[in-house]
PDB file of N, CA and C in Angstrom:
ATOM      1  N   UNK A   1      52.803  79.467  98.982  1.00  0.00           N
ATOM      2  CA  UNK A   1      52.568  79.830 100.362  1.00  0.00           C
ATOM      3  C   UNK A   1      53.855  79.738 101.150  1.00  0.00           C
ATOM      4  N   UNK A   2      53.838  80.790 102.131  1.00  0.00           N
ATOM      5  CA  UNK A   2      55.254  80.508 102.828  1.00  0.00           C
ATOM      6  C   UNK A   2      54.983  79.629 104.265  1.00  0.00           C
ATOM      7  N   UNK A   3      55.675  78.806 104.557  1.00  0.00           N
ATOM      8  CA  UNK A   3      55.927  77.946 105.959  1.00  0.00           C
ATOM      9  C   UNK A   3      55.612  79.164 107.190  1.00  0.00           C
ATOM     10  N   UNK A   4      55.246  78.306 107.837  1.00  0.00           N
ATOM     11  CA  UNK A   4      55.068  79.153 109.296  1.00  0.00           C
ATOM     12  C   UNK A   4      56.460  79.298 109.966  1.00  0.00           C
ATOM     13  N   UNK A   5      56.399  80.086 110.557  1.00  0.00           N
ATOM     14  CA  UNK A   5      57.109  80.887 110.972  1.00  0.00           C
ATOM     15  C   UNK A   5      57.236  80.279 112.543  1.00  0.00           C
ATOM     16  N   UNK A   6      58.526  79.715 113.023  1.00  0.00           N
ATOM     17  CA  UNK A   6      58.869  78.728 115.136  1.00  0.00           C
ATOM     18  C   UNK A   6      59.132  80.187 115.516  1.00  0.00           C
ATOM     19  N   UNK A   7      57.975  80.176 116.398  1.00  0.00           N
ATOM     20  CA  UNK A   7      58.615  81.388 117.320  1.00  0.00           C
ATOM     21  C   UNK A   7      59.141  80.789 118.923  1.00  0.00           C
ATOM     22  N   UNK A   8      59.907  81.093 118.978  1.00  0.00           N
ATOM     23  CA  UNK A   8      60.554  80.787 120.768  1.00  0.00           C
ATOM     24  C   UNK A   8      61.926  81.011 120.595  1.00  0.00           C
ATOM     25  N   UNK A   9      62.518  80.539 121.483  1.00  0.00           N
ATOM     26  CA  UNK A   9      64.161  80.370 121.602  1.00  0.00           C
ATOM     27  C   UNK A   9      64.311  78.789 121.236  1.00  0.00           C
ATOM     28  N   UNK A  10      65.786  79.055 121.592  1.00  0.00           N
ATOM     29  CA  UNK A  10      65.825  77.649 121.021  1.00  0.00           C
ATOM     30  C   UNK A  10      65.354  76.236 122.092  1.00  0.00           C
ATOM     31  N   UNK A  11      65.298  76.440 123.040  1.00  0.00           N
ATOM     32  CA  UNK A  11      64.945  75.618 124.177  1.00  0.00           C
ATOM     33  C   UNK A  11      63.539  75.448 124.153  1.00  0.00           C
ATOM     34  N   UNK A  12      62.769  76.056 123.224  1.00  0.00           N
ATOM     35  CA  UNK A  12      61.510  75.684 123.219  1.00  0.00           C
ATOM     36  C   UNK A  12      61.105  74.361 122.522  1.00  0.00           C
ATOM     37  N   UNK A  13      59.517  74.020 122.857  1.00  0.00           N
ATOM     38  CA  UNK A  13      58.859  72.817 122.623  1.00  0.00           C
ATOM     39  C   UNK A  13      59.061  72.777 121.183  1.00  0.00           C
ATOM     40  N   UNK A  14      58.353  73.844 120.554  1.00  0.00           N
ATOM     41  CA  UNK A  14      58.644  73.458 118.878  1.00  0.00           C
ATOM     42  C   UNK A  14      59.921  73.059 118.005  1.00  0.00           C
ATOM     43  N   UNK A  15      60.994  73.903 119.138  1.00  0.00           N
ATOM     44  CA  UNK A  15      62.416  73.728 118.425  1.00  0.00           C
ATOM     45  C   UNK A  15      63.197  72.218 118.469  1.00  0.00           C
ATOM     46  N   UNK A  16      63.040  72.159 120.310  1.00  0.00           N
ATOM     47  CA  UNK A  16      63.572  71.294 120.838  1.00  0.00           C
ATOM     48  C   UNK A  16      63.907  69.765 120.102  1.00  0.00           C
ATOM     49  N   UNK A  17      65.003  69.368 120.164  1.00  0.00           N
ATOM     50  CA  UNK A  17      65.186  68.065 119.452  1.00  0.00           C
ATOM     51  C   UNK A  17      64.640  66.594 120.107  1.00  0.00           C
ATOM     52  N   UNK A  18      63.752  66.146 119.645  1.00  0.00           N
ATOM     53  CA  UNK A  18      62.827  64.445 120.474  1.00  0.00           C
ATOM     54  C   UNK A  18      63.753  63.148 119.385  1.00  0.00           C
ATOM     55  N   UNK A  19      64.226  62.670 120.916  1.00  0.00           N
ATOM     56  CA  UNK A  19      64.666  61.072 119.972  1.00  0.00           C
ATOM     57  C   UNK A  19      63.967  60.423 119.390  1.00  0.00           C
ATOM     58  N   UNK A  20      64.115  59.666 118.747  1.00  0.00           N
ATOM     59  CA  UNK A  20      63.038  58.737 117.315  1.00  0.00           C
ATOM     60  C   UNK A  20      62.273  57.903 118.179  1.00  0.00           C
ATOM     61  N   UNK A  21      63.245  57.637 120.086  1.00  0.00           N
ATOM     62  CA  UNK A  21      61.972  56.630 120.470  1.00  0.00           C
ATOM     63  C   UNK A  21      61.144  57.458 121.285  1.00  0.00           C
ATOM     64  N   UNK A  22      60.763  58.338 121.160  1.00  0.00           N
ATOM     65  CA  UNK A  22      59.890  59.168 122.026  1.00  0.00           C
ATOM     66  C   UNK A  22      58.754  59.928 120.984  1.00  0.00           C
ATOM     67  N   UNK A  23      57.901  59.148 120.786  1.00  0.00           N
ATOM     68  CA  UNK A  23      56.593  59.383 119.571  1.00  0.00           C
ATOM     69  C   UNK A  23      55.647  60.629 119.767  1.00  0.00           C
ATOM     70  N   UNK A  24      55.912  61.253 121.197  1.00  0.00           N
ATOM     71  CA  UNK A  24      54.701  61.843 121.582  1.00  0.00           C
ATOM     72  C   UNK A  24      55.896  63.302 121.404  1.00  0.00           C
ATOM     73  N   UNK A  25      54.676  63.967 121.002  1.00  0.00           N
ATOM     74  CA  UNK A  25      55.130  65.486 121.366  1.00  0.00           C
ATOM     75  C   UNK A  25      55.658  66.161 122.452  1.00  0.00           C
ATOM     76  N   UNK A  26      56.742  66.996 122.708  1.00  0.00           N
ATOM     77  CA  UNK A  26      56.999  67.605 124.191  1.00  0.00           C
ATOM     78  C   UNK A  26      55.621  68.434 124.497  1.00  0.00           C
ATOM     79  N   UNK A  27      54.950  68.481 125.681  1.00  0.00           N
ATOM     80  CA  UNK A  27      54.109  69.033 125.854  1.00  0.00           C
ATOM     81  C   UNK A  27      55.087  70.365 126.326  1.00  0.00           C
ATOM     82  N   UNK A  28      53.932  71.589 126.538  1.00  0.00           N
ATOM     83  CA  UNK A  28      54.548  72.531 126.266  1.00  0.00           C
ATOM     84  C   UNK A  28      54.567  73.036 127.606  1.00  0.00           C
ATOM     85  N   UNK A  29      55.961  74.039 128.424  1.00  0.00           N
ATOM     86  CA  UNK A  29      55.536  74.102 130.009  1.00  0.00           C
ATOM     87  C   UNK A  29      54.697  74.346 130.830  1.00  0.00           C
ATOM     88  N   UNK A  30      54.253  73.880 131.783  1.00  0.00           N
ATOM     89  CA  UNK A  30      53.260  74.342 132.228  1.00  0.00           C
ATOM     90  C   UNK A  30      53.002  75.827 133.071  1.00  0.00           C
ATOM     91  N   UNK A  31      52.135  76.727 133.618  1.00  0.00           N
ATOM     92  CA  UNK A  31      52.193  77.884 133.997  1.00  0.00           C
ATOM     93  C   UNK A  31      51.676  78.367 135.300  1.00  0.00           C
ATOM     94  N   UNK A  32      51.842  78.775 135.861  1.00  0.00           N
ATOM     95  CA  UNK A  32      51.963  79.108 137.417  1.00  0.00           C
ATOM     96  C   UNK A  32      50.174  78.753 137.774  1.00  0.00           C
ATOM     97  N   UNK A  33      49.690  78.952 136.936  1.00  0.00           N
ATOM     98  CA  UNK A  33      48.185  78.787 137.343  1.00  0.00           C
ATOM     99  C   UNK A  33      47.424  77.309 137.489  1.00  0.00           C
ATOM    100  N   UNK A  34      48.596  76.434 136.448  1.00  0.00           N
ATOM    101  CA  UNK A  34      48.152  75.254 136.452  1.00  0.00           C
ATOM    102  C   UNK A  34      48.790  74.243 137.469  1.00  0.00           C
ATOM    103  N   UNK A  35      48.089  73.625 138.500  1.00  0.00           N
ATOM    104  CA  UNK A  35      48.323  72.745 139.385  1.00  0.00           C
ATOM    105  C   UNK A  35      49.490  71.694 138.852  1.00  0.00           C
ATOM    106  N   UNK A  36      49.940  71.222 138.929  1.00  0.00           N
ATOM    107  CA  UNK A  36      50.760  69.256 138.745  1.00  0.00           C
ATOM    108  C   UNK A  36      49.914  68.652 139.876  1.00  0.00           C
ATOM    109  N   UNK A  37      49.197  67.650 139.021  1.00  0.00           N
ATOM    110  CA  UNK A  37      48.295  66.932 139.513  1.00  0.00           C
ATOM    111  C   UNK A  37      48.974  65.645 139.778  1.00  0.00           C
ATOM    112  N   UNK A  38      49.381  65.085 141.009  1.00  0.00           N
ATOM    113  CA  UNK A  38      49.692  64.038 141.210  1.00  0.00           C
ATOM    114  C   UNK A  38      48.633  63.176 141.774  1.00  0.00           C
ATOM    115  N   UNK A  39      47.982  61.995 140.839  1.00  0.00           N
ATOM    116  CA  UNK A  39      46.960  61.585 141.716  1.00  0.00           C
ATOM    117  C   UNK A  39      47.448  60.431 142.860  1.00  0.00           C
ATOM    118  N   UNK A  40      46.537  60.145 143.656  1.00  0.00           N
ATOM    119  CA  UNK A  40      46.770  59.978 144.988  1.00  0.00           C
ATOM    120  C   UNK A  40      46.213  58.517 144.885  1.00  0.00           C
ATOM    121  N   UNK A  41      46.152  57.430 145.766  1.00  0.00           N
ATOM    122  CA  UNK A  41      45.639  56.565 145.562  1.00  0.00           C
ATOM    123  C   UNK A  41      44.357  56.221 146.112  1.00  0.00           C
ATOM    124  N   UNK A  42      43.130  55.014 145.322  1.00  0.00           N
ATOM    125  CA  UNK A  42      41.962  54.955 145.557  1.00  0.00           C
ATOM    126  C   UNK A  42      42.159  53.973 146.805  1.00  0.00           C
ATOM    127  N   UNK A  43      41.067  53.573 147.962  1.00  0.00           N
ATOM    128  CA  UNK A  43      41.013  52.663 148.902  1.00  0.00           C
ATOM    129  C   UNK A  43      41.285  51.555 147.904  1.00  0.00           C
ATOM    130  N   UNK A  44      40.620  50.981 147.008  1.00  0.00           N
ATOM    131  CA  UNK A  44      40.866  50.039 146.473  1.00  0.00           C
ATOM    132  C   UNK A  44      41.868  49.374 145.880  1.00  0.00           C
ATOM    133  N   UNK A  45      42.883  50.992 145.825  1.00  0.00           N
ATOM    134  CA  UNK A  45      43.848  50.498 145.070  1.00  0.00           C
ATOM    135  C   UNK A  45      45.073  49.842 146.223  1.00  0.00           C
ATOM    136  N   UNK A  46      44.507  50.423 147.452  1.00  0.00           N
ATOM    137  CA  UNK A  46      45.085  50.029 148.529  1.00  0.00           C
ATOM    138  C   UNK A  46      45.221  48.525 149.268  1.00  0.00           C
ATOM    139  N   UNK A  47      44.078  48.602 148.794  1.00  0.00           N
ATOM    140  CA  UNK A  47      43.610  46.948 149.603  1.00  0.00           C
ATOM    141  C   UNK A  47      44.238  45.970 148.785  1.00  0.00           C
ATOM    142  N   UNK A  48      44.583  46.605 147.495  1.00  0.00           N
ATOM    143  CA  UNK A  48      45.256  45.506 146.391  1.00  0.00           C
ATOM    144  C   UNK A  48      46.805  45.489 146.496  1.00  0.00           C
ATOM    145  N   UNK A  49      47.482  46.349 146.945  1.00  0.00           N
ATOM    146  CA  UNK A  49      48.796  46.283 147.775  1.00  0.00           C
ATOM    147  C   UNK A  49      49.691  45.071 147.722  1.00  0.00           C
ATOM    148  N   UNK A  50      50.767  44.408 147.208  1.00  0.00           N
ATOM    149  CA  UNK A  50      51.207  43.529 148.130  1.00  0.00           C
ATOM    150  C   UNK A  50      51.489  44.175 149.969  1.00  0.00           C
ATOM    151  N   UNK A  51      51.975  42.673 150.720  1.00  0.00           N
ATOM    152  CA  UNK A  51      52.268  42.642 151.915  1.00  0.00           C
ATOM    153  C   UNK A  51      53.002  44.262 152.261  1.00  0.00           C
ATOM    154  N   UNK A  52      53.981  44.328 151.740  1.00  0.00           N
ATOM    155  CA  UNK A  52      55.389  45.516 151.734  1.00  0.00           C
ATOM    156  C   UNK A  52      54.999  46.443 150.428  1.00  0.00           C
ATOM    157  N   UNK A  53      55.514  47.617 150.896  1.00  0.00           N
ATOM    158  CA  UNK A  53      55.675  48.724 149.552  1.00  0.00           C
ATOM    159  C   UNK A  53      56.961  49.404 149.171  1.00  0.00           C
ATOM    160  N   UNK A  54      57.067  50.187 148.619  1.00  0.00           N
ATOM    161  CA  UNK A  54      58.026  50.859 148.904  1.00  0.00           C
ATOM    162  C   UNK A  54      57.310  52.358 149.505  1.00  0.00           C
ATOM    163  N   UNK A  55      58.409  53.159 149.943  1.00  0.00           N
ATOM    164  CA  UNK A  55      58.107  54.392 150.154  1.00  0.00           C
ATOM    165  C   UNK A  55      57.402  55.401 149.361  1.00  0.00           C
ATOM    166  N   UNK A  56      57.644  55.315 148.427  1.00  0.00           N
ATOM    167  CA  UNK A  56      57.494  56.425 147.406  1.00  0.00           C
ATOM    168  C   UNK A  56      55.567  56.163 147.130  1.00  0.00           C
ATOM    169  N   UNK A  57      55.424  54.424 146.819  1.00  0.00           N
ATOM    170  CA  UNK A  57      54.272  54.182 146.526  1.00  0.00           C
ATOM    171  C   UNK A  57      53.224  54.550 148.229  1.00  0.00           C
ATOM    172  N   UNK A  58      53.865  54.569 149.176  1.00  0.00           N
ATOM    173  CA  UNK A  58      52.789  54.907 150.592  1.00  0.00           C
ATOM    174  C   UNK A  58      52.755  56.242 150.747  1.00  0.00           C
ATOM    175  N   UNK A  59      53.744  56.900 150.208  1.00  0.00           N
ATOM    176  CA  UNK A  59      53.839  58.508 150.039  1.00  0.00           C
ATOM    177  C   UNK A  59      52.189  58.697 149.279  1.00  0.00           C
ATOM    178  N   UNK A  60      52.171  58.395 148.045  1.00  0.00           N
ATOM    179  CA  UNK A  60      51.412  58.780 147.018  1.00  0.00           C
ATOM    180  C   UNK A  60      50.347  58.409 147.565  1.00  0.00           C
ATOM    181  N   UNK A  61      49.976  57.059 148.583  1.00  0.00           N
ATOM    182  CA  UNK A  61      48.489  56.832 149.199  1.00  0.00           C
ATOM    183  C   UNK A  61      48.553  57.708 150.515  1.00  0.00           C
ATOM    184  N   UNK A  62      49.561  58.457 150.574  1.00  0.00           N
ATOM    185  CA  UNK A  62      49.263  59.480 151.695  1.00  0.00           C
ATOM    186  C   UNK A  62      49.159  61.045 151.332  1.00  0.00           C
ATOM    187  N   UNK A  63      49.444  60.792 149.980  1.00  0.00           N
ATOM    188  CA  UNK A  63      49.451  62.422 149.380  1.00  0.00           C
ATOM    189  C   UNK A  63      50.378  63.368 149.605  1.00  0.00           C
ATOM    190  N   UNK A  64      51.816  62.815 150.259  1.00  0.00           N
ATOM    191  CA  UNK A  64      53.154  63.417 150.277  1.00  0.00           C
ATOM    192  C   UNK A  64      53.735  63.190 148.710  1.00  0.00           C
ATOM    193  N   UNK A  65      54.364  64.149 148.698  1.00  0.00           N
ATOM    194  CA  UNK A  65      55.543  64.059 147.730  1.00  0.00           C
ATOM    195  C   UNK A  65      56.799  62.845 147.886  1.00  0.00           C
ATOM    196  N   UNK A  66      57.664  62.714 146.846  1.00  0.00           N
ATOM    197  CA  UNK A  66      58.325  62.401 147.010  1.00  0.00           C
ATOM    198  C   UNK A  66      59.554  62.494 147.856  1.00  0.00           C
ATOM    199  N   UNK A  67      59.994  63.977 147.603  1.00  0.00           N
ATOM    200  CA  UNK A  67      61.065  64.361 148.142  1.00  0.00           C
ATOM    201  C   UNK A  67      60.377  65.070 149.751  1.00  0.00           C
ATOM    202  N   UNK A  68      59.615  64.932 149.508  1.00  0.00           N
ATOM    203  CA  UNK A  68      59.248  65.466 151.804  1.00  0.00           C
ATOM    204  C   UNK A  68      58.891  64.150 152.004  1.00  0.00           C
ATOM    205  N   UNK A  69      58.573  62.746 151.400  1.00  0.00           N
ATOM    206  CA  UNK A  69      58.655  61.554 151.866  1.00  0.00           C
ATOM    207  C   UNK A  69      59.970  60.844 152.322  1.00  0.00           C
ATOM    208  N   UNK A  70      61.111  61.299 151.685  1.00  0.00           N
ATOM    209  CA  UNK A  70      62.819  61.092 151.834  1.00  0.00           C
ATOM    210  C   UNK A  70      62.888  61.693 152.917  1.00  0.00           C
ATOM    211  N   UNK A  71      62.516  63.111 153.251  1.00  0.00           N
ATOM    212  CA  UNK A  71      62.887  64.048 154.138  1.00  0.00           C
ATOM    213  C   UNK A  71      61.984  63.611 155.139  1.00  0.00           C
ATOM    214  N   UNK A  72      61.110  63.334 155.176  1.00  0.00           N
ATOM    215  CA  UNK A  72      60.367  62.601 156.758  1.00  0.00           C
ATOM    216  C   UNK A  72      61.006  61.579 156.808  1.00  0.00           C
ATOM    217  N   UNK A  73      61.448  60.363 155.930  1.00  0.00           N
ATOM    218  CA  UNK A  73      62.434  59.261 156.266  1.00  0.00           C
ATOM    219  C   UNK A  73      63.320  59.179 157.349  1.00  0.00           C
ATOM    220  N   UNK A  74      64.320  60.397 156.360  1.00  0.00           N
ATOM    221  CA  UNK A  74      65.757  60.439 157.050  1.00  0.00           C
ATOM    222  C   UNK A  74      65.692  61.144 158.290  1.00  0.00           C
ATOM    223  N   UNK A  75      64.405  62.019 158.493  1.00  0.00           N
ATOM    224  CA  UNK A  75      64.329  62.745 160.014  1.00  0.00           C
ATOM    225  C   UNK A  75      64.201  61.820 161.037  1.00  0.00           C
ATOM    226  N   UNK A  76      63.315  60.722 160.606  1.00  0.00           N
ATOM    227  CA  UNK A  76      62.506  59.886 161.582  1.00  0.00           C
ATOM    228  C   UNK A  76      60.610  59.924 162.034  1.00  0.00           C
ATOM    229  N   UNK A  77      60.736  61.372 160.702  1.00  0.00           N
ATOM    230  CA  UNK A  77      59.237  61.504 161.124  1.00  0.00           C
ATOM    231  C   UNK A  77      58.084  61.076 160.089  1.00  0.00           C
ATOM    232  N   UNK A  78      58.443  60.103 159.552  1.00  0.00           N
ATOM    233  CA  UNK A  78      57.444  59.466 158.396  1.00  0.00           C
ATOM    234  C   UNK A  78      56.461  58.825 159.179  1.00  0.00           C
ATOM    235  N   UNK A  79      55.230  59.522 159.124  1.00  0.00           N
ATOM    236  CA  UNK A  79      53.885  58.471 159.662  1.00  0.00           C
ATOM    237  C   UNK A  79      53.763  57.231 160.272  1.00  0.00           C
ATOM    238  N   UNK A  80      54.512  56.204 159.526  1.00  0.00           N
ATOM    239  CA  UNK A  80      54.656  54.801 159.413  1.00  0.00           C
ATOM    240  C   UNK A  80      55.861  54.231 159.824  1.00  0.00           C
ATOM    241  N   UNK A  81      56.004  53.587 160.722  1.00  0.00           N
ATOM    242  CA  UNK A  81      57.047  52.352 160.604  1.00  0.00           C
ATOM    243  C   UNK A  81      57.866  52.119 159.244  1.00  0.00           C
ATOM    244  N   UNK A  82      59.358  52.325 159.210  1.00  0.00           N
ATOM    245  CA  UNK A  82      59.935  51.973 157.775  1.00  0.00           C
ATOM    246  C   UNK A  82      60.973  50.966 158.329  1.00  0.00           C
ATOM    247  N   UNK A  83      61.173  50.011 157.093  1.00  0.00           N
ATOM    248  CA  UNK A  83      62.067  49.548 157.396  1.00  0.00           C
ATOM    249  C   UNK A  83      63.341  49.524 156.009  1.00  0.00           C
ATOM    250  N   UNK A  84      64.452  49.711 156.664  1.00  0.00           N
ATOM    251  CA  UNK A  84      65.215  50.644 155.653  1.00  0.00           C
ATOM    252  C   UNK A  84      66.257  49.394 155.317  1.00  0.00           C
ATOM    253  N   UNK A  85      66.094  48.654 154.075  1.00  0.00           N
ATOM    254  CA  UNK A  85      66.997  47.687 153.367  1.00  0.00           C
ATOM    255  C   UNK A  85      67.736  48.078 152.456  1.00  0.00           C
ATOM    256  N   UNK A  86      69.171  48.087 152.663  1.00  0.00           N
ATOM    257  CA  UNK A  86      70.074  48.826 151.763  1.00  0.00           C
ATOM    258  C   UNK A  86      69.573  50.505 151.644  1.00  0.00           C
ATOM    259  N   UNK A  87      69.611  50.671 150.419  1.00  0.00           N
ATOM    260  CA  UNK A  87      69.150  51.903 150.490  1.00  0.00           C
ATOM    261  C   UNK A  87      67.687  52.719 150.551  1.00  0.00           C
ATOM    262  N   UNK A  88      66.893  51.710 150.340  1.00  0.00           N
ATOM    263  CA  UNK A  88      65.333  51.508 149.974  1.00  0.00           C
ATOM    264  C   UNK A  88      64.776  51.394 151.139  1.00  0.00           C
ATOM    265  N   UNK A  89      63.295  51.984 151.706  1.00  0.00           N
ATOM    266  CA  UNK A  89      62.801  51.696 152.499  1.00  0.00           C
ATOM    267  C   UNK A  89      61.372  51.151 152.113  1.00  0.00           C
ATOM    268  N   UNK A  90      60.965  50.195 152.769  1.00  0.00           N
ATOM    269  CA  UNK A  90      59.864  49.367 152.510  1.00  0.00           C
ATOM    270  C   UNK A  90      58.729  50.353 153.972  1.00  0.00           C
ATOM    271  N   UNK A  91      57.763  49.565 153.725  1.00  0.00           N
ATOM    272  CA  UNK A  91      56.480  50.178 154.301  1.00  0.00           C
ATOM    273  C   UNK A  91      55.803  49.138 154.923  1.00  0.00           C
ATOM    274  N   UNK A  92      54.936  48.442 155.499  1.00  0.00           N
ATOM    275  CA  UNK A  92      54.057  47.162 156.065  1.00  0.00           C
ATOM    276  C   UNK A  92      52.502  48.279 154.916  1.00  0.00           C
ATOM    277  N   UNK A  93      51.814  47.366 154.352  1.00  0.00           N
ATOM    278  CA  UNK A  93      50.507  47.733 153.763  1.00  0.00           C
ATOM    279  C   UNK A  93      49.736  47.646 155.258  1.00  0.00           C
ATOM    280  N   UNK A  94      49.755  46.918 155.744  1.00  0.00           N
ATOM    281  CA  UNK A  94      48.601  46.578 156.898  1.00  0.00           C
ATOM    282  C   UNK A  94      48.892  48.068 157.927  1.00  0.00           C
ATOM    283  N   UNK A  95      50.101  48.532 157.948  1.00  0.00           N
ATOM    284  CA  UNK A  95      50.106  49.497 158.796  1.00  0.00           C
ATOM    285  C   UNK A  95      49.755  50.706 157.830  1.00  0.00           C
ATOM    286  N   UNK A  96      49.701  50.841 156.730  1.00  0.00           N
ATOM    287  CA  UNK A  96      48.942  52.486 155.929  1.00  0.00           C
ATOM    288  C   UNK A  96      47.625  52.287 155.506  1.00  0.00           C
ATOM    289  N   UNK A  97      47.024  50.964 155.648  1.00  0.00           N
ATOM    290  CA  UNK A  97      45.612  50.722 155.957  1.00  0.00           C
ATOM    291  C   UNK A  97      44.965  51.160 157.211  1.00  0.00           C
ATOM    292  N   UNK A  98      45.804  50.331 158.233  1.00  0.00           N
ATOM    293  CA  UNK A  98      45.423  50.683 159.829  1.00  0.00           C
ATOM    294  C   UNK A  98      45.484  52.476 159.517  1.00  0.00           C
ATOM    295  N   UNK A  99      46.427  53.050 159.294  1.00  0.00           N
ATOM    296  CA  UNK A  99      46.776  54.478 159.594  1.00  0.00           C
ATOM    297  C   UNK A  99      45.506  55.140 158.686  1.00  0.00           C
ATOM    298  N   UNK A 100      45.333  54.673 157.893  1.00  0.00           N
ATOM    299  CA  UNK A 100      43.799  55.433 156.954  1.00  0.00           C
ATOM    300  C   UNK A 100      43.125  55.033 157.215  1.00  0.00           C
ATOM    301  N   UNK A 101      42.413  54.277 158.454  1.00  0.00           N
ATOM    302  CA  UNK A 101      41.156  53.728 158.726  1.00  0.00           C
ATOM    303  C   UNK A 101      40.725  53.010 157.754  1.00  0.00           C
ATOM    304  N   UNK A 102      41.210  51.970 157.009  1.00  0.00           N
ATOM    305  CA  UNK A 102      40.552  51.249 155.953  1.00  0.00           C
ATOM    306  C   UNK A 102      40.773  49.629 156.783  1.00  0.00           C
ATOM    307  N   UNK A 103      39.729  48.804 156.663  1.00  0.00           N
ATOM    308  CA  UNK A 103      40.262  47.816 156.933  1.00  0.00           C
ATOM    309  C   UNK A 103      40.347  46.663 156.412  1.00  0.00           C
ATOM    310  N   UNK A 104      41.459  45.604 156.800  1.00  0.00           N
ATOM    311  CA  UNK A 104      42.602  45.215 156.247  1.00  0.00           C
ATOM    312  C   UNK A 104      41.202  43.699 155.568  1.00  0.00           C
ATOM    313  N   UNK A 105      41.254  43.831 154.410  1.00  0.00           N
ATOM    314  CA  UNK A 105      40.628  42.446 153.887  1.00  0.00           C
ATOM    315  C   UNK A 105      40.980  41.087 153.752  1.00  0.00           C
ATOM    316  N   UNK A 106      41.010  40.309 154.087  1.00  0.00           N
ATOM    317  CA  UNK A 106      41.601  38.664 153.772  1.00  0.00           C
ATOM    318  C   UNK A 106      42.617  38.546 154.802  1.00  0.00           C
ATOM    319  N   UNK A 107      42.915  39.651 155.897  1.00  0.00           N
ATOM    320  CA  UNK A 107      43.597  39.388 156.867  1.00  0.00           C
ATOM    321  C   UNK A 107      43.122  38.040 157.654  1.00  0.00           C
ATOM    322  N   UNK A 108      44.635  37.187 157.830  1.00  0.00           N
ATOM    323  CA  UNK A 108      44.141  35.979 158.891  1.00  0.00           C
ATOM    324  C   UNK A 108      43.476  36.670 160.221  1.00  0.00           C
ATOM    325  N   UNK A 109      42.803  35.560 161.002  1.00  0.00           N
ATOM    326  CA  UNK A 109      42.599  35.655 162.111  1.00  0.00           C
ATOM    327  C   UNK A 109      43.129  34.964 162.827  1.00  0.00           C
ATOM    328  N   UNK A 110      43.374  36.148 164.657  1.00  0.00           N
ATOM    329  CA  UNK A 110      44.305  35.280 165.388  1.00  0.00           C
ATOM    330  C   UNK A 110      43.769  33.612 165.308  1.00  0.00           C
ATOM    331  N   UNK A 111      44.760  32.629 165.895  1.00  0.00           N
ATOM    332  CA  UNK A 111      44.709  31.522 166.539  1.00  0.00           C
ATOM    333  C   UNK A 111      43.856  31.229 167.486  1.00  0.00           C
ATOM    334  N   UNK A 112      42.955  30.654 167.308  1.00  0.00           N
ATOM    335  CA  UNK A 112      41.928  30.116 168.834  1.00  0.00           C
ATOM    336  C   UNK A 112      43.123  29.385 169.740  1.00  0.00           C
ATOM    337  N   UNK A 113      42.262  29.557 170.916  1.00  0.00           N
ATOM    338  CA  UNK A 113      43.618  28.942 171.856  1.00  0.00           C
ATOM    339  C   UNK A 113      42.994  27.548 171.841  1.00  0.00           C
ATOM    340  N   UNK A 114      43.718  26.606 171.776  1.00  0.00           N
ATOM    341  CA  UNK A 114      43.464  25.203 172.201  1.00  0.00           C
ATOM    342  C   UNK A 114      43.457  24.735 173.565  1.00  0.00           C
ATOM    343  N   UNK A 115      42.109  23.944 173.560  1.00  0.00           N
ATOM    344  CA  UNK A 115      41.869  23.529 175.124  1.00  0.00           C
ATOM    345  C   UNK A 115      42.728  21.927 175.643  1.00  0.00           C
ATOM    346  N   UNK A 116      43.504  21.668 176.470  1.00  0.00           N
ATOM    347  CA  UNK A 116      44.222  20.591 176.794  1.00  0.00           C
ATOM    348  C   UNK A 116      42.743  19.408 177.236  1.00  0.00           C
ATOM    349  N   UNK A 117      43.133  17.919 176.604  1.00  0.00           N
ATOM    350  CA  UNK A 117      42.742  17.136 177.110  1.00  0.00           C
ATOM    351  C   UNK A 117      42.783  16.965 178.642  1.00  0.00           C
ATOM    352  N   UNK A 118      43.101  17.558 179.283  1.00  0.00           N
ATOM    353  CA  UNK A 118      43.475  17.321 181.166  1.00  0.00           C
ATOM    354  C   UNK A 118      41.769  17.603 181.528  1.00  0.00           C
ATOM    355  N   UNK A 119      41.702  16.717 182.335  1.00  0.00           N
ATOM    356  CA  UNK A 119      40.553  16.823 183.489  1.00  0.00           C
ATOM    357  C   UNK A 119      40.421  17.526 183.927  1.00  0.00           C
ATOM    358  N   UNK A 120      39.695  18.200 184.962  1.00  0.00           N
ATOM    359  CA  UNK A 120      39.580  19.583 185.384  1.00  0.00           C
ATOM    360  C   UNK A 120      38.986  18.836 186.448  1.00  0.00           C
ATOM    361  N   UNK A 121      39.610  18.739 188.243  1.00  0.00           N
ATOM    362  CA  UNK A 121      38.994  18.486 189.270  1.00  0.00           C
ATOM    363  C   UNK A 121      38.196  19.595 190.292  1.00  0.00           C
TER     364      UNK A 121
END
């Protein structure tokens, strides 16, 4: 019997050369019809949050991209409050909760005010 026959160029999936640590097959490109599904995040997965995020991760619970999440950054028009450390910008969780109407679980509550021992005439 004769071997099958790689049809493509050489840049194709079948041809293409995979390093020894990469086990999985190149999947093959995808085509104008098929979406890139980036999934988005669940409420739950929200509420599980630490305190701070980064950007990229409040992007994805807001259903922006990456790169129009940079680009609302650097404009000034990102949804949220950022706060920009070195090069990285962090996020507050409590404020992309507040902003999705979810609310905030195990949050403290304010301080009762304390009443002074003084007499009252």
């Amino acid at each position: 019997m004769s071997e099958p026959k790689i049809v493509g160029g050489s840049n194709s999936p079948a041809t293409r050369h995979r390093p020894a640590s990469c086990p999985r097959a190149i999947p093959p490109p995808r085509t104008r019809r098929e979406p890139l599904v980036c999934r988005g995040l669940t409420a739950a997965q929200i509420r599980r949050l630490p305190a701070t995020i980064d950007l990229v991760t409040a992007a994805r619970a807001l259903g922006v991209g990456r790169t129009s999440a940079y680009e609302l950054a650097r404009s000034g028009r990102f949804p949220l409050a950022l706060w920009k450390l070195g090069r990285s910008y962090r996020v507050r969780t409590s404020d992309l909760q507040t902003f999705l109407g979810l609310t905030v679980t195990g949050a403290p509550e304010a301080p009762a005010t304390q009443s002074t021992n003084r007499k009252e005439s």
